[in-house]
N, C-alpha and C. Protein backbone atom coordinates (compact mmCIF):
# COMPACT_ATOMS: atom_id res chain seq x y z
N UNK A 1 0.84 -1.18 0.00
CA UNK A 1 0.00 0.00 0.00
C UNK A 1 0.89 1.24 0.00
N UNK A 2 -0.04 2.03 -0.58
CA UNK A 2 1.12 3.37 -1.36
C UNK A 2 0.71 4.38 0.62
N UNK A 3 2.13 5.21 0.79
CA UNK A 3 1.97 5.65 2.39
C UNK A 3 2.08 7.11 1.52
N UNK A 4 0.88 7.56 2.35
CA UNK A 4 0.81 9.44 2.01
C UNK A 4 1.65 9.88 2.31
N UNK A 5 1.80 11.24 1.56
CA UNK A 5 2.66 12.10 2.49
C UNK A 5 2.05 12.87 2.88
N UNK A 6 2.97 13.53 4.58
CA UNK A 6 2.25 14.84 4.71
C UNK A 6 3.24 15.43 4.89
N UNK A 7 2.83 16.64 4.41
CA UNK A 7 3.98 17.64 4.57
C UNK A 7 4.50 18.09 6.41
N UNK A 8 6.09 18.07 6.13
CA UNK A 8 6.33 18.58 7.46
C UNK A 8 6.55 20.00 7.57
N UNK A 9 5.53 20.87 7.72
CA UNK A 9 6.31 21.94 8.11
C UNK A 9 7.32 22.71 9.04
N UNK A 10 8.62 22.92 9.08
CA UNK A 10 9.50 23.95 9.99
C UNK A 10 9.48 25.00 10.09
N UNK A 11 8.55 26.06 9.55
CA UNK A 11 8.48 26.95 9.74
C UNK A 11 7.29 27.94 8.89
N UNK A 12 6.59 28.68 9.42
CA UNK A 12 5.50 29.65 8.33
C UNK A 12 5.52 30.89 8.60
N UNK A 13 5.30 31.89 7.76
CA UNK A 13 5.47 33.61 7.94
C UNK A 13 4.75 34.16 6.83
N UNK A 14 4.07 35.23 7.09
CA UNK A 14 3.85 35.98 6.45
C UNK A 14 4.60 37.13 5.36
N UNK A 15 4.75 37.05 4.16
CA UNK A 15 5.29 37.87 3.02
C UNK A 15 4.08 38.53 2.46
N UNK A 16 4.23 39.86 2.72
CA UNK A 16 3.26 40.59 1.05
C UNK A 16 1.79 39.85 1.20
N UNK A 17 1.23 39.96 2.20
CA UNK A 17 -0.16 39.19 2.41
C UNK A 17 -0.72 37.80 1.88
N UNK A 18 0.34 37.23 2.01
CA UNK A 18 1.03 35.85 1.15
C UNK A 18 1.60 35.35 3.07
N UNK A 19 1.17 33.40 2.68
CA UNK A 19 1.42 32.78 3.84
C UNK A 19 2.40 31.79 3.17
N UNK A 20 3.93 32.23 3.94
CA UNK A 20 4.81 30.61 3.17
C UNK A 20 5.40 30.04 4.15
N UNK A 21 5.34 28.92 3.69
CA UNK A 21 5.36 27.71 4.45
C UNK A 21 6.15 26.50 4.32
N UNK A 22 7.26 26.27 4.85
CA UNK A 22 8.14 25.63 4.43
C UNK A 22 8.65 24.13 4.91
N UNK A 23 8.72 23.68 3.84
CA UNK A 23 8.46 22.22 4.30
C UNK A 23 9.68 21.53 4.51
N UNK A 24 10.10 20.45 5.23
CA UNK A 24 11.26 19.43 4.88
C UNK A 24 10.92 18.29 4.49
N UNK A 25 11.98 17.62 3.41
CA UNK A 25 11.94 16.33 3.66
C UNK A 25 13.07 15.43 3.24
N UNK A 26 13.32 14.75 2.83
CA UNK A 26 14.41 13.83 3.00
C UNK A 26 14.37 13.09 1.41
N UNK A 27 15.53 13.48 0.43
CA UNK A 27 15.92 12.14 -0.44
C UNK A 27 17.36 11.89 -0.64
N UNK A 28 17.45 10.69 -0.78
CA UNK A 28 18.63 10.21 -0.80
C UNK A 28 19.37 10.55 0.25
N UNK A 29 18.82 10.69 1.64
CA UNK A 29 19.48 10.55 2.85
C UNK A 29 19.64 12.14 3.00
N UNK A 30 19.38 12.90 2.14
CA UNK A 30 19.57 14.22 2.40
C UNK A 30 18.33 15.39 2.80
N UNK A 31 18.58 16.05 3.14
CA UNK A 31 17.26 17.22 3.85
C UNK A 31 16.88 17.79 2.53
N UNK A 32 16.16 18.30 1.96
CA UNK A 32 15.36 18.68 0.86
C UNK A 32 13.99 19.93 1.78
N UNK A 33 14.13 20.92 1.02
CA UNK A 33 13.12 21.56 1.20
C UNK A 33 12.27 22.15 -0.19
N UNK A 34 10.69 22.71 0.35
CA UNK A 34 10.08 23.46 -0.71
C UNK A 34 9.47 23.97 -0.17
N UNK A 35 8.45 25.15 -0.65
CA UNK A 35 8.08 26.51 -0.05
C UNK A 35 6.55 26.33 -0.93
N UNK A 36 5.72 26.06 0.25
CA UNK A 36 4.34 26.65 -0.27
C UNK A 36 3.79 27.98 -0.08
N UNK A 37 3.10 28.27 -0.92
CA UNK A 37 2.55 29.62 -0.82
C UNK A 37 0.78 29.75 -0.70
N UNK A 38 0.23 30.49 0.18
CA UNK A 38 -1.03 30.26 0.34
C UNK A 38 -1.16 32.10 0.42
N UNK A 39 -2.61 32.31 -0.84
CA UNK A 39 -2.85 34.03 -1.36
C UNK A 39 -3.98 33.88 -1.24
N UNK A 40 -4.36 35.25 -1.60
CA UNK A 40 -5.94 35.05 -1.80
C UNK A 40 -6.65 34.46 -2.98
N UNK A 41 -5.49 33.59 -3.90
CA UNK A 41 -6.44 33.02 -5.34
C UNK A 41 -5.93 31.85 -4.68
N UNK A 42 -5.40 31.32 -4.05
CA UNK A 42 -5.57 29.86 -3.60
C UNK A 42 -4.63 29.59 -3.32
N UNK A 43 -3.90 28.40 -3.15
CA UNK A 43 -2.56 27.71 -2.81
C UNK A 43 -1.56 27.49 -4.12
N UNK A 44 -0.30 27.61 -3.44
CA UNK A 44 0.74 27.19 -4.78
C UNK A 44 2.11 26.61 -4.00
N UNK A 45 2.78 25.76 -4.63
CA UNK A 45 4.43 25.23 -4.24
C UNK A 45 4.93 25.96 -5.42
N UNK A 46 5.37 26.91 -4.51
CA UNK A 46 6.22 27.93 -5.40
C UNK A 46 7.77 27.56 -5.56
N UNK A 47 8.42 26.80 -4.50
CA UNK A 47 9.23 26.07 -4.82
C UNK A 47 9.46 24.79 -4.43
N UNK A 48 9.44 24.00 -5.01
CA UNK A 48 9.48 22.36 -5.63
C UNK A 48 10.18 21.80 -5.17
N UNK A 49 11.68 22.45 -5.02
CA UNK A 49 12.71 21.57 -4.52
C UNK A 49 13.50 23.19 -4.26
N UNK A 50 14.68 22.54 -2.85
CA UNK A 50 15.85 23.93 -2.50
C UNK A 50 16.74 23.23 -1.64
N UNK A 51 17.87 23.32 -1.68
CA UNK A 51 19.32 22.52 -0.64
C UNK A 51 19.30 22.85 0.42
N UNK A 52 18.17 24.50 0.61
CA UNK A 52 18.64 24.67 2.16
C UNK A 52 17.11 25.90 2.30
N UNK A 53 16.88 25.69 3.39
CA UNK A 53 15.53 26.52 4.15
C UNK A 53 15.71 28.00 3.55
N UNK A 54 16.51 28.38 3.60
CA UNK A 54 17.21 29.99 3.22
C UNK A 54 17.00 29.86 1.67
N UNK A 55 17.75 28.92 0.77
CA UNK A 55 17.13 29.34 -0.87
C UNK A 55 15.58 29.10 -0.94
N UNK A 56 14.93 28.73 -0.32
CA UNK A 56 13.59 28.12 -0.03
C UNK A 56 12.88 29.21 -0.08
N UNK A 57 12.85 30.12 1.02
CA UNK A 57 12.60 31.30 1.32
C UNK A 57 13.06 32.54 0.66
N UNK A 58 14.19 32.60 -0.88
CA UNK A 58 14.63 33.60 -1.32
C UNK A 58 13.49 33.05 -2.26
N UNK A 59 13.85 31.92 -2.82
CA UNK A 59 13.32 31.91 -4.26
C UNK A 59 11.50 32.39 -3.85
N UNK A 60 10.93 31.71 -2.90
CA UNK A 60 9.45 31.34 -2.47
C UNK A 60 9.18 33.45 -2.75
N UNK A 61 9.83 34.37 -1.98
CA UNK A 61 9.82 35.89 -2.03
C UNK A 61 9.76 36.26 -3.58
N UNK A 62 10.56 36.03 -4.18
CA UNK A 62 10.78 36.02 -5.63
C UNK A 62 9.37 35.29 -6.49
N UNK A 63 9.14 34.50 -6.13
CA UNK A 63 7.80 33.95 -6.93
C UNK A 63 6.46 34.91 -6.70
N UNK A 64 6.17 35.19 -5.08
CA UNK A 64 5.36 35.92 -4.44
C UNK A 64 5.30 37.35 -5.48
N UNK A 65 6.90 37.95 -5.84
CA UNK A 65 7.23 39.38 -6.22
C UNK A 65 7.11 39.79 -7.22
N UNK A 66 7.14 38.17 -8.37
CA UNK A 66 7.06 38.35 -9.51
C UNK A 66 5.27 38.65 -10.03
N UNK A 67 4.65 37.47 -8.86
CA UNK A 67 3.34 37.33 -9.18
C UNK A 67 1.90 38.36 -9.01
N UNK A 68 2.72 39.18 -8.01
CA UNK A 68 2.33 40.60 -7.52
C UNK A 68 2.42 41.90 -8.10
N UNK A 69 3.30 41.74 -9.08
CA UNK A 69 3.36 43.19 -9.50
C UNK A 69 3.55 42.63 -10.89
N UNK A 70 2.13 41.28 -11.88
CA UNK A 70 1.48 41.09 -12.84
C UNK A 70 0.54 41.70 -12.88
N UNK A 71 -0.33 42.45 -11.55
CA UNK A 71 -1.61 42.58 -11.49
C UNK A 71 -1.00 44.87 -11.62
């Protein structure tokens, strides 16, 4: 039987009226993170994959910055 995942979060904050939320997890024996983003049009994993909590959180700002000043 296939085992869910759930996301672990380490940490969440507020950006730009934007909630991110950052997850860990583990491949190939190594820590892996990605950065969800929760707005007022709904939820997004703005980043997918990052080596460390800190690019997690640059790139996740950067997605938020780009997507904000489309409108």
């Amino acid at each position: 039987m296939i085992e869910p995942h759930y996301p672990k979060i380490t940490m969440s904050f507020t950006y730009r009226e934007c909630r991110i939320q950052i997850e860990r997890d583990k491949f190939n024996k190594q820590d892996i993170y990605a950065a969800w983003v929760n707005y007022d049009k709904g939820c997004a994993i703005a980043v997918p994959y990052a080596v460390t909590p800190t690019e997690a959180i640059k790139k996740s700002k950067q997605w938020i910055d780009k997507r904000l000043n489309l409108d």
